[in-house]
N, C-alpha and C. Protein backbone atom coordinates (compact mmCIF):
# COMPACT_ATOMS: atom_id res chain seq x y z
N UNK A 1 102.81 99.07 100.25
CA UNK A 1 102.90 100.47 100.59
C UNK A 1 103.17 100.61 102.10
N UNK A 2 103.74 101.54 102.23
CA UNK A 2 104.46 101.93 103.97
C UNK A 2 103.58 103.42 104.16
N UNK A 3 102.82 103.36 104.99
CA UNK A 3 102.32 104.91 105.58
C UNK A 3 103.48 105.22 106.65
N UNK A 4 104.00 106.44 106.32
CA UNK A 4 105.15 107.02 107.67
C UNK A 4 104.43 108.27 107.97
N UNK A 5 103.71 108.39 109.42
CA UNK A 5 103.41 109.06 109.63
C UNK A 5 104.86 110.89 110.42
N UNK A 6 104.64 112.19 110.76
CA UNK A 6 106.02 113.27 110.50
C UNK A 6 104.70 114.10 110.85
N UNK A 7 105.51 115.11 111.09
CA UNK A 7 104.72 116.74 111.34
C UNK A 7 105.09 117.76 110.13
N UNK A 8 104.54 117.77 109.50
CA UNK A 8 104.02 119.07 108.81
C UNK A 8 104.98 120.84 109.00
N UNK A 9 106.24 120.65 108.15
CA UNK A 9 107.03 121.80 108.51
C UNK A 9 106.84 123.06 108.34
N UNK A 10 105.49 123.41 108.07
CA UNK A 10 104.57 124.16 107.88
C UNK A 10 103.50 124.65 109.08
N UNK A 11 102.65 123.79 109.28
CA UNK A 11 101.56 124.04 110.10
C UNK A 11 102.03 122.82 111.42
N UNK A 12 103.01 122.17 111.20
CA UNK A 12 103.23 121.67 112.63
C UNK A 12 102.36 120.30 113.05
N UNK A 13 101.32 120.19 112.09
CA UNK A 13 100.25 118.65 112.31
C UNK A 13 100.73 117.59 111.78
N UNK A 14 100.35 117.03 113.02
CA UNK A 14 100.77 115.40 112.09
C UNK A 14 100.48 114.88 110.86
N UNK A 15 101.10 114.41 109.96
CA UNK A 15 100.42 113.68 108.40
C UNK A 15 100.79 112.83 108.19
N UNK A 16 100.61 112.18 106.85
CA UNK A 16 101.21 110.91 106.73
C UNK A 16 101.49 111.06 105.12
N UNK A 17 102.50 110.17 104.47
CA UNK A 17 102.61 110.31 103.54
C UNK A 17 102.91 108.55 102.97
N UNK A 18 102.16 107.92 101.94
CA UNK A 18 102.40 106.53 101.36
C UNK A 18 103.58 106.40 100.60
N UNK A 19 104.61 105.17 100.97
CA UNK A 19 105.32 104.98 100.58
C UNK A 19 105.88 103.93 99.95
N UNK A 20 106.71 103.85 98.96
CA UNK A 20 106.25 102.19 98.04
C UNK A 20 107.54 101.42 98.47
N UNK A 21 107.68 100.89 99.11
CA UNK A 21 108.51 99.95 100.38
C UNK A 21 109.59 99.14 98.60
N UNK A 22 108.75 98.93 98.07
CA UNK A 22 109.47 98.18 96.81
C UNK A 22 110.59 99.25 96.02
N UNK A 23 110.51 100.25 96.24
CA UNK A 23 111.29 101.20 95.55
C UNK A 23 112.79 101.68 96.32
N UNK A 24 113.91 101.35 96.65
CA UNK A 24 114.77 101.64 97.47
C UNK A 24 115.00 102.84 97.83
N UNK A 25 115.55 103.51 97.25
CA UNK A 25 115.55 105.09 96.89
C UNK A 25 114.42 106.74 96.12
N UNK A 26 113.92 107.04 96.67
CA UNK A 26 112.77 107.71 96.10
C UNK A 26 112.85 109.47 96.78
N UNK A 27 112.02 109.99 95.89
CA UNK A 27 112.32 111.74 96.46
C UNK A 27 111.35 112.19 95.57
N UNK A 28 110.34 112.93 96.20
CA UNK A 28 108.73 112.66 95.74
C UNK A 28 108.58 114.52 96.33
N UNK A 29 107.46 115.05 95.52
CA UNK A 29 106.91 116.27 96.21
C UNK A 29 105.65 116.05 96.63
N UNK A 30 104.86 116.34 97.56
CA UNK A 30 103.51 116.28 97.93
C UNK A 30 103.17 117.23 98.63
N UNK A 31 101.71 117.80 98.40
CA UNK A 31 101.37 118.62 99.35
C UNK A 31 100.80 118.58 100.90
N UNK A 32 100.99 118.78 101.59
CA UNK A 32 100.05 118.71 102.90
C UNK A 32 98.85 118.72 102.69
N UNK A 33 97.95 117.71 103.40
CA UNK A 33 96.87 117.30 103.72
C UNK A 33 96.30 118.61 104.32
N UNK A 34 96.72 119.18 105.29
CA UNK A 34 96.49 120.02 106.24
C UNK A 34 96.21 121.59 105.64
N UNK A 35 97.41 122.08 105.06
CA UNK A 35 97.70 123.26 105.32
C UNK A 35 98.07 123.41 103.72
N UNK A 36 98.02 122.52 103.07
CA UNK A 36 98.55 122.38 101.31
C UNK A 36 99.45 122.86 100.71
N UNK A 37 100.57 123.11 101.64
CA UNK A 37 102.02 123.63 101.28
C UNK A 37 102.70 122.27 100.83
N UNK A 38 103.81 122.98 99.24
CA UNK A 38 104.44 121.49 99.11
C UNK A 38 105.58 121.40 100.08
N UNK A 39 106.04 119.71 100.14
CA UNK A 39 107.23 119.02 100.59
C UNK A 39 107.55 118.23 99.98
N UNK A 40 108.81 118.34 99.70
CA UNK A 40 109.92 117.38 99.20
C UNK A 40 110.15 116.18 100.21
N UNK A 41 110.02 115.24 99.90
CA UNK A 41 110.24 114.07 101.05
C UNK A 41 111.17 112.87 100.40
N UNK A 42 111.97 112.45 101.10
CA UNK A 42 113.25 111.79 100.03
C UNK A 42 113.48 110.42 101.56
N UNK A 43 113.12 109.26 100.48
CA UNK A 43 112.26 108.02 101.37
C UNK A 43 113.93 106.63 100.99
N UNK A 44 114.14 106.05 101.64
CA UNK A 44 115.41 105.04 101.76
C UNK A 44 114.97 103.46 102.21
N UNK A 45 114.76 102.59 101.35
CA UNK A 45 114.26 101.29 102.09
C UNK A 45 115.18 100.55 102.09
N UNK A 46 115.93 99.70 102.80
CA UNK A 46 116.38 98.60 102.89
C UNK A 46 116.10 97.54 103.03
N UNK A 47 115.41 96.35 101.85
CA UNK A 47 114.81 95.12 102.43
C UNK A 47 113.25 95.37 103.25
N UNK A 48 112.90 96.56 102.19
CA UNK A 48 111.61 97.08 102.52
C UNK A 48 111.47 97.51 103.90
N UNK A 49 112.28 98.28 104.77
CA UNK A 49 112.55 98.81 105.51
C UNK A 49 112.52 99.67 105.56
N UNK A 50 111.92 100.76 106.10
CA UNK A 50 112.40 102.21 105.62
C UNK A 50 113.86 102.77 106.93
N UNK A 51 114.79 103.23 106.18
CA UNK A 51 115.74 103.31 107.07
C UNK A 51 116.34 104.77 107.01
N UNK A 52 115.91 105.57 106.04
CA UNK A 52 115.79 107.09 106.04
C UNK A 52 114.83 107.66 105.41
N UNK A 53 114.33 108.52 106.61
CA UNK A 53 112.96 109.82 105.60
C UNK A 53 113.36 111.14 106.12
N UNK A 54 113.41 111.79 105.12
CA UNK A 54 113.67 113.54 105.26
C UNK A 54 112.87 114.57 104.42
N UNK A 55 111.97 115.24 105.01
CA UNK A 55 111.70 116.53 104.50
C UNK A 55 112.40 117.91 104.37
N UNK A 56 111.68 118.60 103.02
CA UNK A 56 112.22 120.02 103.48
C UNK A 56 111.17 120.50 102.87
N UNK A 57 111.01 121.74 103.32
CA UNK A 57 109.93 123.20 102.60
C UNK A 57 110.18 123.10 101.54
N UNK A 58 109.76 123.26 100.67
CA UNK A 58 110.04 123.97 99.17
C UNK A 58 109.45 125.26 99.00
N UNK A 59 108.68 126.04 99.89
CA UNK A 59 108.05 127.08 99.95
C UNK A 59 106.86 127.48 99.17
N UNK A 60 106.17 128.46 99.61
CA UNK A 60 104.98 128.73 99.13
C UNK A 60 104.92 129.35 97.75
């Protein structure tokens, strides 16, 4: 597992979200720790690398 820690496009706090380094391609919803709004987070490993992470709102 890969923790990538990002700020929260919501409330702006840092979080972290676990990531399974074995999976190449992945696009997951989770809520904030913080503020419990969901995010879409869409995770890219290369050779268990992570080499792209992107969020977006999905809104309240």
């Amino acid at each position: 597992m890969y923790e990538h820690f990002f700020q929260c496009p919501y409330c702006w706090e840092e979080i972290s979200f676990l990531l399974d380094s074995s999976v190449p391609q992945q696009t997951y919803v989770e809520d904030c720790e913080v503020c419990c709004n969901p995010i879409e987070a869409t995770a890219k490993f290369n050779n268990q690398e992570l080499v792209f992470f992107e969020i977006r709102e999905l809104g309240q």
